[in-house]
PDB file of N, CA and C in Angstrom:
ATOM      1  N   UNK A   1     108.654  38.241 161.185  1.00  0.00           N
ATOM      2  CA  UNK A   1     107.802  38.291 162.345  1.00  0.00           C
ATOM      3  C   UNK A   1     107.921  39.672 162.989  1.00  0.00           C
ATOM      4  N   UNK A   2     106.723  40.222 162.745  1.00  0.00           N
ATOM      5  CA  UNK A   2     106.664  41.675 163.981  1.00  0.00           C
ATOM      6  C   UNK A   2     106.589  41.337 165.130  1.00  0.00           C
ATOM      7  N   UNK A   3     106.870  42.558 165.876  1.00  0.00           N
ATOM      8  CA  UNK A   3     107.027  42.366 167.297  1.00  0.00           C
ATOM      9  C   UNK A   3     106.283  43.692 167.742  1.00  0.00           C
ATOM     10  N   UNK A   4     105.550  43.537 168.819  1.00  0.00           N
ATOM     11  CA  UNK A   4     104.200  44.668 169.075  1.00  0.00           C
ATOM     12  C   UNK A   4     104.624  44.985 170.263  1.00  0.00           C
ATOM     13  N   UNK A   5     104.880  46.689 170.473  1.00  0.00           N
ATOM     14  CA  UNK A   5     105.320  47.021 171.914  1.00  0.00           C
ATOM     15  C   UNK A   5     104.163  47.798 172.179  1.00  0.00           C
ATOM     16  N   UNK A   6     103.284  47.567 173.647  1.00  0.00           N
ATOM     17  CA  UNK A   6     102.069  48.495 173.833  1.00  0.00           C
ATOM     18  C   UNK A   6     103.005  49.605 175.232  1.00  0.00           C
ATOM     19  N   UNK A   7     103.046  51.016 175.077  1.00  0.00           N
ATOM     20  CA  UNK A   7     103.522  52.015 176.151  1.00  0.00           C
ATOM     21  C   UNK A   7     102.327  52.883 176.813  1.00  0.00           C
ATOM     22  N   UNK A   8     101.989  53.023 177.771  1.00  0.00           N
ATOM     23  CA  UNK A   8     101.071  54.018 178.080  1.00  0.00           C
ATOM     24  C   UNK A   8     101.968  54.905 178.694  1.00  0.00           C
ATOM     25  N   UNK A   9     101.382  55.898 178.709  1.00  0.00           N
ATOM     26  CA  UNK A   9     102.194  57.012 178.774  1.00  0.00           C
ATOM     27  C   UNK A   9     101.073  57.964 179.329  1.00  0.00           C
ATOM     28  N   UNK A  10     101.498  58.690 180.819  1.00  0.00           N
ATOM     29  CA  UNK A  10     100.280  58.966 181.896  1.00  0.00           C
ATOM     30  C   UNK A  10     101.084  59.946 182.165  1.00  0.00           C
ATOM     31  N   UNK A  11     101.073  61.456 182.306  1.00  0.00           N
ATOM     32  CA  UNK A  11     101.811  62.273 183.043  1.00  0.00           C
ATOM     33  C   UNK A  11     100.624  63.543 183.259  1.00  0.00           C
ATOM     34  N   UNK A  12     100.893  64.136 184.539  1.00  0.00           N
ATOM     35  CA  UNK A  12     100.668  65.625 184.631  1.00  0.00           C
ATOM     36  C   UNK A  12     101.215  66.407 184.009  1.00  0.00           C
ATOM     37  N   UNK A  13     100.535  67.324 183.752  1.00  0.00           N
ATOM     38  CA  UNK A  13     101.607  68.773 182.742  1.00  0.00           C
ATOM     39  C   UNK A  13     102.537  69.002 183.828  1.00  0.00           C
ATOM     40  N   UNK A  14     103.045  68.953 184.600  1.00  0.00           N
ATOM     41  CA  UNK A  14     103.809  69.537 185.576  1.00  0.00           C
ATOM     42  C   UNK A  14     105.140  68.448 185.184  1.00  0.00           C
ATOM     43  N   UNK A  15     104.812  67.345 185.087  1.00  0.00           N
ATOM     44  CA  UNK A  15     105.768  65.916 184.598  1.00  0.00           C
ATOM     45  C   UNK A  15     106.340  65.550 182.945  1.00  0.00           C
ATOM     46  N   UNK A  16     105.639  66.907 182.335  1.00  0.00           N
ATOM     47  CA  UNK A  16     106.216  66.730 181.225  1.00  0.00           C
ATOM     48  C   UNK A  16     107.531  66.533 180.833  1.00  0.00           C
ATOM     49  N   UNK A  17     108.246  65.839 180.043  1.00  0.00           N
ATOM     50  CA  UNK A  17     109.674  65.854 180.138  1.00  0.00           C
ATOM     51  C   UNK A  17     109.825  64.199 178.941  1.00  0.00           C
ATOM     52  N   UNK A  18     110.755  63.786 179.031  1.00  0.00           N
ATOM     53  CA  UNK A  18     111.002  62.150 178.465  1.00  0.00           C
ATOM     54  C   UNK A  18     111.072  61.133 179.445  1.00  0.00           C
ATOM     55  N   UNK A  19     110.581  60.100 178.328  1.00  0.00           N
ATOM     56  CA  UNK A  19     110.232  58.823 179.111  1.00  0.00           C
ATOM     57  C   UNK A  19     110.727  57.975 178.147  1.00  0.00           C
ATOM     58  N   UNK A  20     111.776  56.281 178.658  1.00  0.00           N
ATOM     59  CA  UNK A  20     112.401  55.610 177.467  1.00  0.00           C
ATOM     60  C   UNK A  20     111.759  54.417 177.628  1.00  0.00           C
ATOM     61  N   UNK A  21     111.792  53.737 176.556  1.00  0.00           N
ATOM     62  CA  UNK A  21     110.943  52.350 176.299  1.00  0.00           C
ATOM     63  C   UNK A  21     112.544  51.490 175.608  1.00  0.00           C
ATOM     64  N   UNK A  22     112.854  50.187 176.289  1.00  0.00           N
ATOM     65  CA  UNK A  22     114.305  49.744 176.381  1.00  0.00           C
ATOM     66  C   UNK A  22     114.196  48.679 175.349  1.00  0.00           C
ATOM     67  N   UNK A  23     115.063  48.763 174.173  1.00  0.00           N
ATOM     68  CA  UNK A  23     115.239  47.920 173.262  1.00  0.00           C
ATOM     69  C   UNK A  23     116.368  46.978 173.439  1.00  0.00           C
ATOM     70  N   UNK A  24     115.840  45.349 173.600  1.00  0.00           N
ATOM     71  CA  UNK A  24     116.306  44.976 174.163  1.00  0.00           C
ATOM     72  C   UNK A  24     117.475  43.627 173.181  1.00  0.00           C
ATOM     73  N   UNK A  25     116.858  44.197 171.670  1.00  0.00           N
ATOM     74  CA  UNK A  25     117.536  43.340 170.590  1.00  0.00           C
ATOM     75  C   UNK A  25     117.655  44.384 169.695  1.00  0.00           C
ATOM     76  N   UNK A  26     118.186  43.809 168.285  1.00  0.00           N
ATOM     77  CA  UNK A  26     118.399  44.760 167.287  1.00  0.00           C
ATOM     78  C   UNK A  26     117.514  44.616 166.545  1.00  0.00           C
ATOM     79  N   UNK A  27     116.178  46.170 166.441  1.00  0.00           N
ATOM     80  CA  UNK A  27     115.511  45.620 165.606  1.00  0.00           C
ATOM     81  C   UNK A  27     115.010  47.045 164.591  1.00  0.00           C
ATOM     82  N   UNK A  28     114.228  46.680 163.923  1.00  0.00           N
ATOM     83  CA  UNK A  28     113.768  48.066 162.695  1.00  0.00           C
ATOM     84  C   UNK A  28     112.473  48.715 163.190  1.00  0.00           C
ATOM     85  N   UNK A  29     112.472  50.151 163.437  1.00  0.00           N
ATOM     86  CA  UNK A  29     111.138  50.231 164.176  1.00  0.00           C
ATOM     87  C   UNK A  29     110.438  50.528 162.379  1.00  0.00           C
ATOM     88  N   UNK A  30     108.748  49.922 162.195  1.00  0.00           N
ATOM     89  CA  UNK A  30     108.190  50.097 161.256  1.00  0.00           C
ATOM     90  C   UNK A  30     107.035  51.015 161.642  1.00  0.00           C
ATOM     91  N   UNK A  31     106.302  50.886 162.616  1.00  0.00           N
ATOM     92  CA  UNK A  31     105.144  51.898 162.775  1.00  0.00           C
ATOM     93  C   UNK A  31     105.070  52.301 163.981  1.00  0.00           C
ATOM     94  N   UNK A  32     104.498  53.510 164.467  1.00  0.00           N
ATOM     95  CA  UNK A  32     104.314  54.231 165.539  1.00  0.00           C
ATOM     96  C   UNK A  32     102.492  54.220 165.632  1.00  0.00           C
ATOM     97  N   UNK A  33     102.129  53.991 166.010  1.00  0.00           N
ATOM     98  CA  UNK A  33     100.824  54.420 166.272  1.00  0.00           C
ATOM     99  C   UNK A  33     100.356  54.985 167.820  1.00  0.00           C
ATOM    100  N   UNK A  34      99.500  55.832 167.503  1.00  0.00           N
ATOM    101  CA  UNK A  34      99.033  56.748 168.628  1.00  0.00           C
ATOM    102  C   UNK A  34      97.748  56.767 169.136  1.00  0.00           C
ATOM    103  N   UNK A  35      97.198  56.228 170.049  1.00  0.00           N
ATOM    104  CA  UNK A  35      95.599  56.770 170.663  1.00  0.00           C
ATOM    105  C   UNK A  35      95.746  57.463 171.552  1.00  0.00           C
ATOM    106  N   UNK A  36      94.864  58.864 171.666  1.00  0.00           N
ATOM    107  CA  UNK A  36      95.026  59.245 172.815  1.00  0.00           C
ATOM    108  C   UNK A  36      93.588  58.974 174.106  1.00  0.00           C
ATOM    109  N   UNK A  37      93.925  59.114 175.203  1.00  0.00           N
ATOM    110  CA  UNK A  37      92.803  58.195 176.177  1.00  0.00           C
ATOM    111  C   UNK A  37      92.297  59.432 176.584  1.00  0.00           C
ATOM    112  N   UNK A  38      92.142  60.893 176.452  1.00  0.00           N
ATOM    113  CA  UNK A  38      91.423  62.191 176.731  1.00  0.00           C
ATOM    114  C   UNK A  38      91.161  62.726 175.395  1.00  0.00           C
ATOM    115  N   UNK A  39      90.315  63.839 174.990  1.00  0.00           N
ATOM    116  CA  UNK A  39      90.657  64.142 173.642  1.00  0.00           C
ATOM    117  C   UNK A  39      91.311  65.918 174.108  1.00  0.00           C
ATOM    118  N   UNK A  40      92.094  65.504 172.967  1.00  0.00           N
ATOM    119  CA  UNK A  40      92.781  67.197 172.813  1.00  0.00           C
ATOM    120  C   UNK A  40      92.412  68.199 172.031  1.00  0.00           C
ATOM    121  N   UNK A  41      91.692  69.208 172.209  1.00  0.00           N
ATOM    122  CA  UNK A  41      91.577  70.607 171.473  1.00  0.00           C
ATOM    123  C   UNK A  41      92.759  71.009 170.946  1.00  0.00           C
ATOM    124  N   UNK A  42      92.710  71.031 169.156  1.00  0.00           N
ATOM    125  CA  UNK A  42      93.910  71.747 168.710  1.00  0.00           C
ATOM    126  C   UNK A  42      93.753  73.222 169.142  1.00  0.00           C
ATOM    127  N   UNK A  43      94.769  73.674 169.558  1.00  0.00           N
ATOM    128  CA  UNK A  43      95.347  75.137 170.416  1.00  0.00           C
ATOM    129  C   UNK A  43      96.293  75.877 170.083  1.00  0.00           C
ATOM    130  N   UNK A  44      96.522  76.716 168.958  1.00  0.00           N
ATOM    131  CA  UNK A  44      97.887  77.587 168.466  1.00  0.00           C
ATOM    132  C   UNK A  44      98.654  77.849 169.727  1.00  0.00           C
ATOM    133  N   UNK A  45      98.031  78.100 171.093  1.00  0.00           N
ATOM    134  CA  UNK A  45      98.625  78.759 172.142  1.00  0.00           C
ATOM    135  C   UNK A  45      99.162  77.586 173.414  1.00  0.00           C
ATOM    136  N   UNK A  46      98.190  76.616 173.877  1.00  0.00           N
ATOM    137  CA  UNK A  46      98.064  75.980 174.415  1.00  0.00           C
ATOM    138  C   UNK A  46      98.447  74.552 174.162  1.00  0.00           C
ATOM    139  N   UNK A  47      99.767  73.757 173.629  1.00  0.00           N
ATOM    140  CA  UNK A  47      98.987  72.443 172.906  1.00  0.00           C
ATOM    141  C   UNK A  47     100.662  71.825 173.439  1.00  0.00           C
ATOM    142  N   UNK A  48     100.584  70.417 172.917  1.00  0.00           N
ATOM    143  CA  UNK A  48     101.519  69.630 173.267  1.00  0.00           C
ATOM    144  C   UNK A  48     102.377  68.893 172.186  1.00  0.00           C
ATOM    145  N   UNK A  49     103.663  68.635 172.146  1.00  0.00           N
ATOM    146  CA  UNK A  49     103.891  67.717 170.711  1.00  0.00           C
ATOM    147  C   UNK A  49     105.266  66.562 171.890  1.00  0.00           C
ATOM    148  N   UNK A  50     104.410  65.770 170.964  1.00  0.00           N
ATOM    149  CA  UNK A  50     105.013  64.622 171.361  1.00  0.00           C
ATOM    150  C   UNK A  50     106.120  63.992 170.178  1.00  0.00           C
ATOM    151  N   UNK A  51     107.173  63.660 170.479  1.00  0.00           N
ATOM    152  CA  UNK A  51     108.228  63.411 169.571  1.00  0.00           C
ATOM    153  C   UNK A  51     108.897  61.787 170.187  1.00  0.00           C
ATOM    154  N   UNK A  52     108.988  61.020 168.791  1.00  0.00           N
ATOM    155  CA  UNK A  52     109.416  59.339 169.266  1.00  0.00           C
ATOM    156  C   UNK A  52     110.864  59.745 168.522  1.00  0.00           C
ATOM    157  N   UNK A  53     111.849  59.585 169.213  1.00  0.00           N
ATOM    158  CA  UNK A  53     113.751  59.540 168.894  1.00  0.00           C
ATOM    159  C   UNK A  53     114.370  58.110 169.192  1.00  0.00           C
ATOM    160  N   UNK A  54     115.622  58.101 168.611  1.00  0.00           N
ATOM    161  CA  UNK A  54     116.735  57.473 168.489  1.00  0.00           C
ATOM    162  C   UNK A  54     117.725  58.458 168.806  1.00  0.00           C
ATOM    163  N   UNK A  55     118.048  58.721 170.250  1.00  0.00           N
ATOM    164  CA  UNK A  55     119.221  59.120 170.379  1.00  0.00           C
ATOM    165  C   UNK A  55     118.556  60.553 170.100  1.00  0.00           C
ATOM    166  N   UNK A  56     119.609  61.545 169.251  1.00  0.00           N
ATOM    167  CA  UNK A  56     119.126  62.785 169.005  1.00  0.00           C
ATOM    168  C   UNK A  56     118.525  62.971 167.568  1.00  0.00           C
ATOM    169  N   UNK A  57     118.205  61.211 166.966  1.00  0.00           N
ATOM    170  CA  UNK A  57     117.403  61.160 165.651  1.00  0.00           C
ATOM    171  C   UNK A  57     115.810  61.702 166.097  1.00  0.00           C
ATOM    172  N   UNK A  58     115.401  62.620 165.834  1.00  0.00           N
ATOM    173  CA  UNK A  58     113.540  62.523 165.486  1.00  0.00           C
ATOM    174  C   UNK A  58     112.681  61.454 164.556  1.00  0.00           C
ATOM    175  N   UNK A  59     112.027  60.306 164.811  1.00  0.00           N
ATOM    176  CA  UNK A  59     111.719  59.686 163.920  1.00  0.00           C
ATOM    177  C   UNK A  59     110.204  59.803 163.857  1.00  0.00           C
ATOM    178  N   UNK A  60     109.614  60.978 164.632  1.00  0.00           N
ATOM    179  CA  UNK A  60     108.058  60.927 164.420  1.00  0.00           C
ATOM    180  C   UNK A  60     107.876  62.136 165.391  1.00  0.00           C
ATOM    181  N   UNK A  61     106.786  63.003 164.932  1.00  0.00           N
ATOM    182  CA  UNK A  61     106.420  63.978 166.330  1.00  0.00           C
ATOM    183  C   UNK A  61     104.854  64.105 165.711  1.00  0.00           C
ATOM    184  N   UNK A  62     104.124  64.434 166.518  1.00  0.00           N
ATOM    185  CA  UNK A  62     102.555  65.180 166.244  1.00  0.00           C
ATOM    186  C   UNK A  62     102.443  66.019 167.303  1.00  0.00           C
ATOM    187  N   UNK A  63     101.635  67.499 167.207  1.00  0.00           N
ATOM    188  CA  UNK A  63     101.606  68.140 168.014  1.00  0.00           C
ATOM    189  C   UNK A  63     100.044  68.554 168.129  1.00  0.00           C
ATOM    190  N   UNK A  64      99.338  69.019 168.995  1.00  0.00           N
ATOM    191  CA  UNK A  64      98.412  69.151 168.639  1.00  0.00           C
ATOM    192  C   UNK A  64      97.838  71.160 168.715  1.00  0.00           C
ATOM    193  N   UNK A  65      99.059  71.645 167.749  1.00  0.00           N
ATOM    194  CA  UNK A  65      98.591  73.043 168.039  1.00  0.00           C
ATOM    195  C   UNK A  65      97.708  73.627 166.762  1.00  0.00           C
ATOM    196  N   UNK A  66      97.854  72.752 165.850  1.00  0.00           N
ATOM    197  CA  UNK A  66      96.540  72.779 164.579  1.00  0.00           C
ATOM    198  C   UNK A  66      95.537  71.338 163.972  1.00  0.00           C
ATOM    199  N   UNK A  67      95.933  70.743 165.046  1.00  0.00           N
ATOM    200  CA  UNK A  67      95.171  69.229 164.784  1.00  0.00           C
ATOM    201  C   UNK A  67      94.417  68.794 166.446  1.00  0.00           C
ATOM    202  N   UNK A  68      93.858  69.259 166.500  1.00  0.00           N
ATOM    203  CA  UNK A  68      93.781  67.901 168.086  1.00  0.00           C
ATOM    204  C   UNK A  68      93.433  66.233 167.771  1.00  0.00           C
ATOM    205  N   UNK A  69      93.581  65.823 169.164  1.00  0.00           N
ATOM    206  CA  UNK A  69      93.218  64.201 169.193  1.00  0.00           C
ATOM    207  C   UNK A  69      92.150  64.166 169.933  1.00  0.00           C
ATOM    208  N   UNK A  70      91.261  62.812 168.849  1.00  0.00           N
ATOM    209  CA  UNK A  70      90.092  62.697 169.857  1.00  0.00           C
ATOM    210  C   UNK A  70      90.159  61.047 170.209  1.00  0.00           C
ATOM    211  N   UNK A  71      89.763  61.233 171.761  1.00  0.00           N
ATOM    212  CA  UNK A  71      89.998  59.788 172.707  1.00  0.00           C
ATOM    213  C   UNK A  71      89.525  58.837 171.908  1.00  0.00           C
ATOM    214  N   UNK A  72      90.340  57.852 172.117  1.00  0.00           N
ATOM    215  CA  UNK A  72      90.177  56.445 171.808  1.00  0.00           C
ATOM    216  C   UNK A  72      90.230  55.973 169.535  1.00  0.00           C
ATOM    217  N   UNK A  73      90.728  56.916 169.020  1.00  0.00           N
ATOM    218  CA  UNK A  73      90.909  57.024 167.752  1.00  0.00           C
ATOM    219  C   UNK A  73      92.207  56.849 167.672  1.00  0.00           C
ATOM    220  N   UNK A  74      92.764  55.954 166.632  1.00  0.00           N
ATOM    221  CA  UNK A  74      94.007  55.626 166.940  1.00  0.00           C
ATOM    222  C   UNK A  74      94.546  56.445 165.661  1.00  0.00           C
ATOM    223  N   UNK A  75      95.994  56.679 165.726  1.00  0.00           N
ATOM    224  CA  UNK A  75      96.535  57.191 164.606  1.00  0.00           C
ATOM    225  C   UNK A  75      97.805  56.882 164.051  1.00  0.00           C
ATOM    226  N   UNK A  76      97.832  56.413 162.894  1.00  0.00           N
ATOM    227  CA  UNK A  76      99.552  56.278 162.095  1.00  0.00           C
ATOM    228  C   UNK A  76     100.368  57.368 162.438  1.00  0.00           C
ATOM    229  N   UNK A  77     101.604  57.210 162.681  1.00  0.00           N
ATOM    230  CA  UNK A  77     102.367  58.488 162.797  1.00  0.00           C
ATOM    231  C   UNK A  77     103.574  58.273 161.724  1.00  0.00           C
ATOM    232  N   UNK A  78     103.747  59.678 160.986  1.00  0.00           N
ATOM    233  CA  UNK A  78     104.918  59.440 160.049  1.00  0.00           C
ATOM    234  C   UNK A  78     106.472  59.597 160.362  1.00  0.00           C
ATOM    235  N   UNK A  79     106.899  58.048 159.964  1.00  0.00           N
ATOM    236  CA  UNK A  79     107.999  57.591 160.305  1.00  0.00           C
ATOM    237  C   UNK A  79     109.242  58.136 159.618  1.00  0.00           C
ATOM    238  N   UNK A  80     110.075  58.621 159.627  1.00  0.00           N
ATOM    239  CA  UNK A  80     111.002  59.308 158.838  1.00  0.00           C
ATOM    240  C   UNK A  80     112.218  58.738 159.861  1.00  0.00           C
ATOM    241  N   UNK A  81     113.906  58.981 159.206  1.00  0.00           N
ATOM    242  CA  UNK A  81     115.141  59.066 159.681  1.00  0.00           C
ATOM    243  C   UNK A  81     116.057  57.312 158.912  1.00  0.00           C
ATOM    244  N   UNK A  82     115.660  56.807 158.220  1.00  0.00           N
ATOM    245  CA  UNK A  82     116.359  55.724 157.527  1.00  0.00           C
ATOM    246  C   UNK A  82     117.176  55.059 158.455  1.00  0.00           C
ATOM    247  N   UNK A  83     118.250  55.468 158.697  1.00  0.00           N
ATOM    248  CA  UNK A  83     119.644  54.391 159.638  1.00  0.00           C
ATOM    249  C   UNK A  83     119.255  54.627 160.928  1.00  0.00           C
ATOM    250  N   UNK A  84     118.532  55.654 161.470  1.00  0.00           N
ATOM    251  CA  UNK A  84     118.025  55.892 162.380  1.00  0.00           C
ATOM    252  C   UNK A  84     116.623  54.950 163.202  1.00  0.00           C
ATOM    253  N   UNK A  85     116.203  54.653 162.222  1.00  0.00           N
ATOM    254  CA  UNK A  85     115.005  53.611 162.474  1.00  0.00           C
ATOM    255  C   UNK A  85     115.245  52.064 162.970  1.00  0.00           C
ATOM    256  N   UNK A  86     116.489  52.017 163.184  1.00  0.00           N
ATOM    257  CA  UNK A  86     117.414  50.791 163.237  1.00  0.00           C
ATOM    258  C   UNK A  86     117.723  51.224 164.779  1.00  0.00           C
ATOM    259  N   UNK A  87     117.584  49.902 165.610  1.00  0.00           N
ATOM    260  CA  UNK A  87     117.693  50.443 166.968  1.00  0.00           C
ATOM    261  C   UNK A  87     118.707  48.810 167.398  1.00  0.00           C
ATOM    262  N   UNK A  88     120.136  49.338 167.808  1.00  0.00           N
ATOM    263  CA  UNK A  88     121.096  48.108 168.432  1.00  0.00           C
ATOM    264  C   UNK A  88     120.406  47.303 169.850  1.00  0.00           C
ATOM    265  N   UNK A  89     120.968  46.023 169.954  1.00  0.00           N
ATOM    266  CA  UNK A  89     120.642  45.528 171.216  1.00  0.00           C
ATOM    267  C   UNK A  89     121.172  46.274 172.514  1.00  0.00           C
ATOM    268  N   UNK A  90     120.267  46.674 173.651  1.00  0.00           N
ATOM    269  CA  UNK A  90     120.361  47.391 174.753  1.00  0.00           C
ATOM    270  C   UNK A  90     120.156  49.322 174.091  1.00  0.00           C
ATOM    271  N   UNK A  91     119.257  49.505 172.935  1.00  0.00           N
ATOM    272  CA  UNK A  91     118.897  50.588 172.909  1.00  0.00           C
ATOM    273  C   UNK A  91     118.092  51.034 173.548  1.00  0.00           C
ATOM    274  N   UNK A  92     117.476  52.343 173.237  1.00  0.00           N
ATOM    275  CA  UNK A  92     116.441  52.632 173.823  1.00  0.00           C
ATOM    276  C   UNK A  92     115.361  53.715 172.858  1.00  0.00           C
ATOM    277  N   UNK A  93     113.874  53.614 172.778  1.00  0.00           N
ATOM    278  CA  UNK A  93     113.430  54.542 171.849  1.00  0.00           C
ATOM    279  C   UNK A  93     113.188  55.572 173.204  1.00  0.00           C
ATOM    280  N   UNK A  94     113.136  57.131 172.606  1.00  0.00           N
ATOM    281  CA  UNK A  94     113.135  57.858 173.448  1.00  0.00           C
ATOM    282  C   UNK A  94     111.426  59.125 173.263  1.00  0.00           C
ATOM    283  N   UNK A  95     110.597  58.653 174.037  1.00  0.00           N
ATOM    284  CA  UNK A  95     109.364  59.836 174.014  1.00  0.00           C
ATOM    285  C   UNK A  95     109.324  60.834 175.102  1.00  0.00           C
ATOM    286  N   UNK A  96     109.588  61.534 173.918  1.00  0.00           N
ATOM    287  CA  UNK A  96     109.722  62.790 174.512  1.00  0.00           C
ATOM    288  C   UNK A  96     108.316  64.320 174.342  1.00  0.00           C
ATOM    289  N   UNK A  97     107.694  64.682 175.345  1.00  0.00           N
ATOM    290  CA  UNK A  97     107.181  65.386 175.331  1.00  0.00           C
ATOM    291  C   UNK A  97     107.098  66.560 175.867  1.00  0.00           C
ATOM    292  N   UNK A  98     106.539  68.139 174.767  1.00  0.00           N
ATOM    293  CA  UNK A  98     106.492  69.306 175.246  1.00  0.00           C
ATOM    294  C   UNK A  98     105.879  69.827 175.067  1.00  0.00           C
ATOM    295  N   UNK A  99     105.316  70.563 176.051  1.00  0.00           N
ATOM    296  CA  UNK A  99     104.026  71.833 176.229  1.00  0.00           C
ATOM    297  C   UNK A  99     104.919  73.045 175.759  1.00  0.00           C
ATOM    298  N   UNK A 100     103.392  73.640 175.180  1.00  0.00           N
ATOM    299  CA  UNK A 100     103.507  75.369 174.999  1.00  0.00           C
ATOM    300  C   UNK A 100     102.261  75.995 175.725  1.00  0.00           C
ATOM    301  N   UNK A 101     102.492  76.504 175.991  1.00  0.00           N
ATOM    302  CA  UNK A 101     101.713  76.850 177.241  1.00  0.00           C
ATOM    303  C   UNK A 101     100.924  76.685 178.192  1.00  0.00           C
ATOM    304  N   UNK A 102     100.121  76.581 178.210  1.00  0.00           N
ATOM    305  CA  UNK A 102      99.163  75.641 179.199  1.00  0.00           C
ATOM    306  C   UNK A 102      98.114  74.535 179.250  1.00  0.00           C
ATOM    307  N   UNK A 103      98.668  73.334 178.712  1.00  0.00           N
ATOM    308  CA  UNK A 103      97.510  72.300 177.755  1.00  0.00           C
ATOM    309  C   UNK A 103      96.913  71.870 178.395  1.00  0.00           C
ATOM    310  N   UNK A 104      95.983  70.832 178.297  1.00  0.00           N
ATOM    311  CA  UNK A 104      95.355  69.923 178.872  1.00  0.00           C
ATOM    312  C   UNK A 104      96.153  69.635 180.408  1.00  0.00           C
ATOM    313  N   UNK A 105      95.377  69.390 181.405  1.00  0.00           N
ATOM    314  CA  UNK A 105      96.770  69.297 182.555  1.00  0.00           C
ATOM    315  C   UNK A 105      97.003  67.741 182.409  1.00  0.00           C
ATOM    316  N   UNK A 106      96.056  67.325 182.227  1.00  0.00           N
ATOM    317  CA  UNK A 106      96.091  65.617 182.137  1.00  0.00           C
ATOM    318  C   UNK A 106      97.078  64.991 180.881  1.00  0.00           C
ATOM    319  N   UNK A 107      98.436  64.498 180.502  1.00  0.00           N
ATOM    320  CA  UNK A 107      98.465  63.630 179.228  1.00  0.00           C
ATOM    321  C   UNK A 107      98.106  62.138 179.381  1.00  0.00           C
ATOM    322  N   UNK A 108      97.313  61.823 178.405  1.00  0.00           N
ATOM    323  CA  UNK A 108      97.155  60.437 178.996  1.00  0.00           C
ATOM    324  C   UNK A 108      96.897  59.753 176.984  1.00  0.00           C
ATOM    325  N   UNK A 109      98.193  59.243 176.499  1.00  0.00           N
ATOM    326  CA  UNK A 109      97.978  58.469 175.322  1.00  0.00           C
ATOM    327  C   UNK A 109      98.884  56.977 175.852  1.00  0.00           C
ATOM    328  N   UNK A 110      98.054  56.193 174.440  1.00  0.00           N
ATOM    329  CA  UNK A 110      98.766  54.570 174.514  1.00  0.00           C
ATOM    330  C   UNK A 110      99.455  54.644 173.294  1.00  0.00           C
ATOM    331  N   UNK A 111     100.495  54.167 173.046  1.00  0.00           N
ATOM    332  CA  UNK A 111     101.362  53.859 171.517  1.00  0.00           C
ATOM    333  C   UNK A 111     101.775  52.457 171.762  1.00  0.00           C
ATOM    334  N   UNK A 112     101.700  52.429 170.160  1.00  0.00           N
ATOM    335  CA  UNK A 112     102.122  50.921 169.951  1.00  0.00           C
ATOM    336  C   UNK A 112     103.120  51.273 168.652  1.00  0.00           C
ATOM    337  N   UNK A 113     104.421  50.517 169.334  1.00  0.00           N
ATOM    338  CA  UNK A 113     105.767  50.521 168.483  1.00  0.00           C
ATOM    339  C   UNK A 113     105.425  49.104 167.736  1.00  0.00           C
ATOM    340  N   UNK A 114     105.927  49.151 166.505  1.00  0.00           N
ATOM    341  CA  UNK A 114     105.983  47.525 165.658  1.00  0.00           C
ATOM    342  C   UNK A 114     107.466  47.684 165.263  1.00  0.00           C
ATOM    343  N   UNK A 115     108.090  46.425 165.816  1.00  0.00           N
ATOM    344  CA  UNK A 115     109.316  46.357 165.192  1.00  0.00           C
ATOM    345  C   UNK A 115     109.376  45.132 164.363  1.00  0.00           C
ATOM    346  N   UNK A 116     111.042  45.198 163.682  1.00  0.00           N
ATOM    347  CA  UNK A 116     111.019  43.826 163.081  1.00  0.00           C
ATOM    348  C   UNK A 116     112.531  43.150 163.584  1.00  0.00           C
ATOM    349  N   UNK A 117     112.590  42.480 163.548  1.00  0.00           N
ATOM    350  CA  UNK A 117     113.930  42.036 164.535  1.00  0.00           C
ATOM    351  C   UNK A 117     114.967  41.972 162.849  1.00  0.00           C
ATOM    352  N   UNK A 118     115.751  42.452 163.304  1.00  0.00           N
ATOM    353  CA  UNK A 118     117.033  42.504 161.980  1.00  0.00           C
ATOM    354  C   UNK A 118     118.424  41.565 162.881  1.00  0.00           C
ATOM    355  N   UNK A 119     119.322  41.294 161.380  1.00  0.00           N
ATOM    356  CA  UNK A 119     120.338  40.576 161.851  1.00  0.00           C
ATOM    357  C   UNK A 119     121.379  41.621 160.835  1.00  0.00           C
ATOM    358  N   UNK A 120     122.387  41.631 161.515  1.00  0.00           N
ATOM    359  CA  UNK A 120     123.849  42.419 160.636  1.00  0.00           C
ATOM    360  C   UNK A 120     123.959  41.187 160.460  1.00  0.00           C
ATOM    361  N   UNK A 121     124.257  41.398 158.856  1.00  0.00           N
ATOM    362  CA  UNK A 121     125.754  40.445 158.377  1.00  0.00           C
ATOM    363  C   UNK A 121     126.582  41.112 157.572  1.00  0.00           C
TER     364      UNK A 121
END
């Protein structure tokens, strides 16, 4: 049985920084998916990357300084880090986001975490 976490995630560029979403069992994260609710101009100079962690694991980032996002298109994000993808009861996944220079002032995306609930034996 999956388990579907919906996060919106609303900040001013001025508020950029991390934000944690609290895991509250032990479970396997399987997909990240991303819509964003503005669309983003990819920007070599200007752009944003958003990164989903475990701790100081990276298990996903997209940035948009050679890709942009366009509103309301949802997107797979690639999942990488193996033992890392494994999150204990009272964890936390950690999104973290950063500007390079002056992006969009608005961030405004929704993600949806899918986990699967695991048992140690």
């Amino acid at each position: 049985m999956e388990i579907a976490i919906h996060y919106h995630l609303d900040l001013a560029a001025a508020a950029i920084g991390t934000e944690y979403l609290p895991v509250y069992r032990k479970m396997t994260l399987k997909e990240v998916r991303l819509v964003a609710n503005v669309t983003f101009a990819a920007d070599g100079s200007n752009y944003i990357t958003l990164s989903i962690k475990n701790g100081s694991d990276t298990l996903a980032s997209r940035a948009t300084d050679s890709t942009g996002l366009t509103a309301g298109v949802s997107e797979a994000l690639t999942l990488s880090g193996g033992e890392a993808l494994d999150f204990s009861d009272l964890g936390e996944v950690a999104i973290d986001l950063a500007k390079n220079g002056t992006p969009t002032p608005v961030t405004d995306f929704s993600l949806l975490f899918v986990f699967e609930p695991r048992r140690d034996v």
